[in-house]
PDB file of N, CA and C in Angstrom:
ATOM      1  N   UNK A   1       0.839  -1.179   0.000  1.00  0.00           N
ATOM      2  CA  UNK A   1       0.000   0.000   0.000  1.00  0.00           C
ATOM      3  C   UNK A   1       0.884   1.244   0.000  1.00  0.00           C
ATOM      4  N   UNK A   2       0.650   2.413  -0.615  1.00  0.00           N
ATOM      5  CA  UNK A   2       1.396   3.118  -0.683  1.00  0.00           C
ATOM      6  C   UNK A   2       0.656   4.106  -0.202  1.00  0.00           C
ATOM      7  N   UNK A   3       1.712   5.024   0.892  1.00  0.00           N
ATOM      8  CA  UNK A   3       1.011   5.595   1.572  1.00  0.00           C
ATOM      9  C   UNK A   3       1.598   7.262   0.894  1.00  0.00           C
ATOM     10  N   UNK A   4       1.013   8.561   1.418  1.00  0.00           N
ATOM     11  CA  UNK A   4       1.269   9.740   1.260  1.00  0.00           C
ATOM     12  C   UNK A   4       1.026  10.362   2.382  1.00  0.00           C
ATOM     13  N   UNK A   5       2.191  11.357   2.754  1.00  0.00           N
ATOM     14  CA  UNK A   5       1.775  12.647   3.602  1.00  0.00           C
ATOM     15  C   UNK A   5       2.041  13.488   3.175  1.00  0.00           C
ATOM     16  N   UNK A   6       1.674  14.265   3.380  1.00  0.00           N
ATOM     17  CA  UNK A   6       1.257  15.769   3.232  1.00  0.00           C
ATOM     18  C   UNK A   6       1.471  17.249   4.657  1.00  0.00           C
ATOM     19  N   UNK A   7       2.802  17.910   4.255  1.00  0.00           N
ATOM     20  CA  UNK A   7       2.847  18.740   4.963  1.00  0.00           C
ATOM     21  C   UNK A   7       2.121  20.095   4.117  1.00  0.00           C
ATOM     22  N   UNK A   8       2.207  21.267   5.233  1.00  0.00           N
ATOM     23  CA  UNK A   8       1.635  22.321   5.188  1.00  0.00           C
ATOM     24  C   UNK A   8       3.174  23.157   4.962  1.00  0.00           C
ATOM     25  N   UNK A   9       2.776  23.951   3.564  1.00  0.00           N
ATOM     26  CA  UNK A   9       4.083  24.647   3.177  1.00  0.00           C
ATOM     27  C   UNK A   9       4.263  26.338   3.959  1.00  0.00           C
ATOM     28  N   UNK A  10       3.195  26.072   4.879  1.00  0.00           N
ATOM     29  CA  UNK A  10       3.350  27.395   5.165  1.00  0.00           C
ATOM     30  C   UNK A  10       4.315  27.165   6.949  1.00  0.00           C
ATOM     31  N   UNK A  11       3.330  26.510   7.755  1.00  0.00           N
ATOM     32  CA  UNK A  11       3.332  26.587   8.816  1.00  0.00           C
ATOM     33  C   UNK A  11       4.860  24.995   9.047  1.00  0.00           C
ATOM     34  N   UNK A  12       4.475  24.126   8.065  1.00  0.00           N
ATOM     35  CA  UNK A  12       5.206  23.053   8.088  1.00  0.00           C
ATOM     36  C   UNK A  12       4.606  21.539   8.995  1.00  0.00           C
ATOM     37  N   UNK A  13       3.318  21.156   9.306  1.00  0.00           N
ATOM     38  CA  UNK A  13       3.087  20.835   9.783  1.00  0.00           C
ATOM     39  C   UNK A  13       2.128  19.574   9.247  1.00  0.00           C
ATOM     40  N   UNK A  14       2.313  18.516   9.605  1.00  0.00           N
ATOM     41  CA  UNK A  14       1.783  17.113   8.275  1.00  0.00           C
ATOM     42  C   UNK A  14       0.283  17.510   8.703  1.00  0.00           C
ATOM     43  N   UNK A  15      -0.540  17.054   7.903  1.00  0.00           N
ATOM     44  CA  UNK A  15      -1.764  17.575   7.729  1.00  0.00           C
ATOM     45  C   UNK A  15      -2.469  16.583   6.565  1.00  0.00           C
ATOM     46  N   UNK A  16      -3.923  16.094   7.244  1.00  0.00           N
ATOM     47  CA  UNK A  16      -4.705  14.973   6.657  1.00  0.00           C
ATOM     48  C   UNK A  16      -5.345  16.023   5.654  1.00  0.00           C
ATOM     49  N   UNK A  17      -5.784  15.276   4.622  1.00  0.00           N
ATOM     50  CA  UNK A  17      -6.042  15.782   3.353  1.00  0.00           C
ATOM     51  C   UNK A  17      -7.887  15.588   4.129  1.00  0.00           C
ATOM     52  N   UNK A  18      -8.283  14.601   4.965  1.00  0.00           N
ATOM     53  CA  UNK A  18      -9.670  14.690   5.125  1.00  0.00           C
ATOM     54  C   UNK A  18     -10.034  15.365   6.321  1.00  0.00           C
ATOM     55  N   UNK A  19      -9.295  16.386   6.825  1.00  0.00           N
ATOM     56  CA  UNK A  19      -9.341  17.031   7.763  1.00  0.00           C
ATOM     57  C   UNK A  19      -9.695  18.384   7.394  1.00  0.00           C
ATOM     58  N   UNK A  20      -9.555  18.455   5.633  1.00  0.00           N
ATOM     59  CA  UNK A  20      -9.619  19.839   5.156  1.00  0.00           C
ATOM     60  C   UNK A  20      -8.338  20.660   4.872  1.00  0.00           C
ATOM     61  N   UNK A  21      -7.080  19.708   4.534  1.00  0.00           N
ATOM     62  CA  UNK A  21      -5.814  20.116   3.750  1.00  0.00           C
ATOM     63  C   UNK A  21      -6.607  21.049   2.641  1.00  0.00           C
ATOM     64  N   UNK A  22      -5.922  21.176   1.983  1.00  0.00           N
ATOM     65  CA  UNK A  22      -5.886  22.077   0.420  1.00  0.00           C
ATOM     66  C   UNK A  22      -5.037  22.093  -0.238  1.00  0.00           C
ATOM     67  N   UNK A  23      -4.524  22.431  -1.500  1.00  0.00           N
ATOM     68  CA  UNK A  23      -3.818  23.009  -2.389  1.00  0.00           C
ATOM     69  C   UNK A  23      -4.205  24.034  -3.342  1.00  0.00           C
ATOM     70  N   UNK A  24      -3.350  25.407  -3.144  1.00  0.00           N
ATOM     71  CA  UNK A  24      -3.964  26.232  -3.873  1.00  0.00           C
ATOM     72  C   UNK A  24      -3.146  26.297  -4.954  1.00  0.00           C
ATOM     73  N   UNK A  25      -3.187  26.684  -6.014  1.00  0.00           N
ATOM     74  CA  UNK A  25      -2.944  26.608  -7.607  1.00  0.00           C
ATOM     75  C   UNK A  25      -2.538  28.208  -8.059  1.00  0.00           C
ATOM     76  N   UNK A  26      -1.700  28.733  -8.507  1.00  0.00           N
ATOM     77  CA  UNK A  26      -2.348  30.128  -9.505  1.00  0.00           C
ATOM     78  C   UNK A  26      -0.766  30.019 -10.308  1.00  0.00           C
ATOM     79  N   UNK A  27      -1.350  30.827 -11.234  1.00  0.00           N
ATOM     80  CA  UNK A  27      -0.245  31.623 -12.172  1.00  0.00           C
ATOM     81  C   UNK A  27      -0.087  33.008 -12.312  1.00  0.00           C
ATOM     82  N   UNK A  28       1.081  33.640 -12.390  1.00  0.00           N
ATOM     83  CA  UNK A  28       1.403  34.957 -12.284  1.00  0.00           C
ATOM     84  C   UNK A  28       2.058  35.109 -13.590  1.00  0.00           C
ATOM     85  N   UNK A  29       1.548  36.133 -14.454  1.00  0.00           N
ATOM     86  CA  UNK A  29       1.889  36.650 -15.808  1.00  0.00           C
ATOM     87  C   UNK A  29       2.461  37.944 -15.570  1.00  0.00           C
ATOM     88  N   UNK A  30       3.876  38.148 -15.924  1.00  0.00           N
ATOM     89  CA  UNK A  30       4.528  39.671 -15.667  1.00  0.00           C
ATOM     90  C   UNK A  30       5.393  39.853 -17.296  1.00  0.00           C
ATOM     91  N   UNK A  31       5.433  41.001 -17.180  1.00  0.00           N
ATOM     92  CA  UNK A  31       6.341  41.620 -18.872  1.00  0.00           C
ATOM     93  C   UNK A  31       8.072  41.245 -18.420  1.00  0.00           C
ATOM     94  N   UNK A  32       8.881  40.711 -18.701  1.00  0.00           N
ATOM     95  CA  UNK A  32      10.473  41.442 -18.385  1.00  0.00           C
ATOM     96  C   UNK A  32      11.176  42.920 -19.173  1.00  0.00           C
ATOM     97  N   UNK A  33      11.887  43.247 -19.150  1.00  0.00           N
ATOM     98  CA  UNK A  33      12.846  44.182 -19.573  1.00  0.00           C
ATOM     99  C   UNK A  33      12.504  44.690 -21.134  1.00  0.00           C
ATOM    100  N   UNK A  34      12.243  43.427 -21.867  1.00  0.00           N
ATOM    101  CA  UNK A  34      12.315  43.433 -23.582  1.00  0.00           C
ATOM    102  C   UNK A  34      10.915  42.909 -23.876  1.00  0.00           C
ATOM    103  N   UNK A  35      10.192  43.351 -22.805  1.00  0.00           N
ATOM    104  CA  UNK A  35       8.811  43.328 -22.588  1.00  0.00           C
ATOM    105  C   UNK A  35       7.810  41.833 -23.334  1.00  0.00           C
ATOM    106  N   UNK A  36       8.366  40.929 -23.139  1.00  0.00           N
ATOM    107  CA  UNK A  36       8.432  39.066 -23.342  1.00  0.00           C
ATOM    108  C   UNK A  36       7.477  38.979 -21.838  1.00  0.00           C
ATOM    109  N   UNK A  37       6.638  38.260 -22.231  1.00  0.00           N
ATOM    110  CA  UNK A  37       5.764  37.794 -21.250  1.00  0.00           C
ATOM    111  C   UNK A  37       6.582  36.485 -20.558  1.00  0.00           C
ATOM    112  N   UNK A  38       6.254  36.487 -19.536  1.00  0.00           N
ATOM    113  CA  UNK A  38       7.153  35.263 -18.529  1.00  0.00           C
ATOM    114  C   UNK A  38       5.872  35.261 -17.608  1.00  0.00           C
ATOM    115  N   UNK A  39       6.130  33.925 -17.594  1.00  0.00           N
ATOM    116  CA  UNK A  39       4.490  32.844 -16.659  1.00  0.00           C
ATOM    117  C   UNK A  39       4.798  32.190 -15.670  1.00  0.00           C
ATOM    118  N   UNK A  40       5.164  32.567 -14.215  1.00  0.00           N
ATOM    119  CA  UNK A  40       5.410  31.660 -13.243  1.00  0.00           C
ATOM    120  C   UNK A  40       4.118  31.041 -12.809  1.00  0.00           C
ATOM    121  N   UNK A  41       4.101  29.396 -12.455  1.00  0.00           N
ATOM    122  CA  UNK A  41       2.874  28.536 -12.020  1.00  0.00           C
ATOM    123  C   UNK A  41       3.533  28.128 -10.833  1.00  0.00           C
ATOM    124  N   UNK A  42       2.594  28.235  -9.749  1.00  0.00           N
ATOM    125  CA  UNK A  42       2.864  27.383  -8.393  1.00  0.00           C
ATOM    126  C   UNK A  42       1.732  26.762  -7.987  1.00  0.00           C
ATOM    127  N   UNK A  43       2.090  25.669  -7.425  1.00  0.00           N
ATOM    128  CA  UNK A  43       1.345  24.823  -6.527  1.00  0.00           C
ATOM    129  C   UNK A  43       1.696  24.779  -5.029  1.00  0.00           C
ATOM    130  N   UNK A  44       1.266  24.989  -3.930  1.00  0.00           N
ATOM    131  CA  UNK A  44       1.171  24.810  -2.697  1.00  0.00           C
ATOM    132  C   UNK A  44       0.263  23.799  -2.027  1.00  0.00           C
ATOM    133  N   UNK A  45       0.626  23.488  -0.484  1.00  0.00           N
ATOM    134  CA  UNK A  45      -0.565  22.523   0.022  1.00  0.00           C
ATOM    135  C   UNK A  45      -0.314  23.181   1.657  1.00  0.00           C
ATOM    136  N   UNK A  46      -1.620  23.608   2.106  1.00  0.00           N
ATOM    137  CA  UNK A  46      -2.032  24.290   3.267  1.00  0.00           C
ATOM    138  C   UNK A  46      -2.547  23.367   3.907  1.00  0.00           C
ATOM    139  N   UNK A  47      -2.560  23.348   4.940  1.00  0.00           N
ATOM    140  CA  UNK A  47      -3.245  22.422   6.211  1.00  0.00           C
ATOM    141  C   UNK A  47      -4.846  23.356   6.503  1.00  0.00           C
ATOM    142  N   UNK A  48      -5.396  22.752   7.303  1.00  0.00           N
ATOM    143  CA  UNK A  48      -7.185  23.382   7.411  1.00  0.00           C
ATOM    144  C   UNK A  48      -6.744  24.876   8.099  1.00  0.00           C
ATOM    145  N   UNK A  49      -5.929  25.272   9.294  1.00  0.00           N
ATOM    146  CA  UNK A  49      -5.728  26.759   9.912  1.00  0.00           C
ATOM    147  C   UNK A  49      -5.082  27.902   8.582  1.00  0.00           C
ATOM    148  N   UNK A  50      -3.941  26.821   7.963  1.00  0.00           N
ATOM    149  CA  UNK A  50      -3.565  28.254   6.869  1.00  0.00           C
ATOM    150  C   UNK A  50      -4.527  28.270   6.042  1.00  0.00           C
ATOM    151  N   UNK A  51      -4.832  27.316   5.435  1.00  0.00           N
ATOM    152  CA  UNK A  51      -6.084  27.576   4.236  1.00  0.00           C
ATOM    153  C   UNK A  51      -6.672  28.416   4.675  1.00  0.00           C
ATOM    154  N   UNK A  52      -7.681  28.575   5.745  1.00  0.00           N
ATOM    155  CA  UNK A  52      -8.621  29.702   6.192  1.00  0.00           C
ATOM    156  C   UNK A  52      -7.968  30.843   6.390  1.00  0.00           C
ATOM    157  N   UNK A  53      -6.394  31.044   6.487  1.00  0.00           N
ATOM    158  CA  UNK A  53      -5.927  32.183   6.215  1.00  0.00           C
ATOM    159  C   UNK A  53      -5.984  32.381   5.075  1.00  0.00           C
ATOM    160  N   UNK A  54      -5.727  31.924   4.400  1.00  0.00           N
ATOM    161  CA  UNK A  54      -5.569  32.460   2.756  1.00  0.00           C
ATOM    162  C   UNK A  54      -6.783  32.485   2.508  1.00  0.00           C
ATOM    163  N   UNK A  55      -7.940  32.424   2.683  1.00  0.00           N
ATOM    164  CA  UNK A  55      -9.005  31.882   1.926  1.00  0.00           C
ATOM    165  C   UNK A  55     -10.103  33.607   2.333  1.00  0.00           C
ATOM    166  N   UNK A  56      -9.519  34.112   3.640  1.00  0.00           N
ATOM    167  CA  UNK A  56      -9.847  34.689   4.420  1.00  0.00           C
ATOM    168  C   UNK A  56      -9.450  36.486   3.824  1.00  0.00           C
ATOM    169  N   UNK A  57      -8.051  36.223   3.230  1.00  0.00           N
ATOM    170  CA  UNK A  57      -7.339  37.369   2.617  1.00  0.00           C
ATOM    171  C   UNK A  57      -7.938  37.337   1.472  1.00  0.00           C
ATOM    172  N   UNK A  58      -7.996  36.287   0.505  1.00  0.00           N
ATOM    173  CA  UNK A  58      -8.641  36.375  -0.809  1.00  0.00           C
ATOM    174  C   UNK A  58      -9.928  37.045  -0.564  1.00  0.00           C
ATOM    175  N   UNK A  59     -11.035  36.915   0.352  1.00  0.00           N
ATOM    176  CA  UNK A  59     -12.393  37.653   0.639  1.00  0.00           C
ATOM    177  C   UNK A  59     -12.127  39.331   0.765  1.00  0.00           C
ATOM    178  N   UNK A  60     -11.333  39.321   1.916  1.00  0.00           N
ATOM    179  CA  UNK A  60     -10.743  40.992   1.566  1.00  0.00           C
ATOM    180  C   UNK A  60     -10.432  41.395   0.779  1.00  0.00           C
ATOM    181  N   UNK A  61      -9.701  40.886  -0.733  1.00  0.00           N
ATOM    182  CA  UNK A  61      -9.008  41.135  -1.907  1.00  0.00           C
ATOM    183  C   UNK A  61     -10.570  41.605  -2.482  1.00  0.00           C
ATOM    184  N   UNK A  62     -11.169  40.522  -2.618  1.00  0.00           N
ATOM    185  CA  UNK A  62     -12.363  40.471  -3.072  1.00  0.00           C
ATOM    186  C   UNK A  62     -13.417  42.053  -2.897  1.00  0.00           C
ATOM    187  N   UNK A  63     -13.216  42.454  -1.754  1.00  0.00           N
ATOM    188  CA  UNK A  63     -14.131  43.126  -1.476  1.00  0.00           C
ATOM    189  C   UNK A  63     -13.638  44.522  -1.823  1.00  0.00           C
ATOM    190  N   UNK A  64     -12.048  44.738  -1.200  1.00  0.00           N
ATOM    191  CA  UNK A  64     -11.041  45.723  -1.953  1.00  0.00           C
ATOM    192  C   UNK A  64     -11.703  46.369  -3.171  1.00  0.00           C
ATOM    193  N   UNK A  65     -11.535  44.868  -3.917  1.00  0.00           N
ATOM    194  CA  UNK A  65     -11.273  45.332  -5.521  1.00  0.00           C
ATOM    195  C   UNK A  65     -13.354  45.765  -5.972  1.00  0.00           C
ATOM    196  N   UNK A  66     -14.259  45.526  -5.199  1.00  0.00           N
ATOM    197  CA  UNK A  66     -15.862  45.744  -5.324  1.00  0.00           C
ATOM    198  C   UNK A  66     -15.845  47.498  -5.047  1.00  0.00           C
ATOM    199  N   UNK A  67     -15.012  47.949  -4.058  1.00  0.00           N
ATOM    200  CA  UNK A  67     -15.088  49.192  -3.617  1.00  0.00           C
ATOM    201  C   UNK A  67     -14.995  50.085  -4.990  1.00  0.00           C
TER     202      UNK A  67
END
């Protein structure tokens, strides 16, 4: 049987995926110098306390950007 754990990249702390882990996903599109588009992609994995941080800031972003 092959097993997996899963830490939390923020706090560092192993964390059950049915406890309400996460992984959040995005890509960031910026110009360089000679104005060439460059695409960084990340993947992360949050445990259930950071997720609700992040999840928590994204709502403020959210509301920021409604004003």
């Amino acid at each position: 049987m092959k097993q997996t754990k899963l830490f939390c990249d923020t706090c560092g702390k192993e964390c059950d995926p049915k406890s309400g882990a996460s992984q959040f996903v995005g890509v960031l599109a910026r110009l360089d110098i000679k104005l060439e588009k460059q695409i960084y992609q990340f993947a992360q994995d949050y445990c259930s306390a950071c997720s609700e941080v992040i999840l928590n800031f994204i709502s403020e972003l959210k509301k920021d950007i409604k004003k």
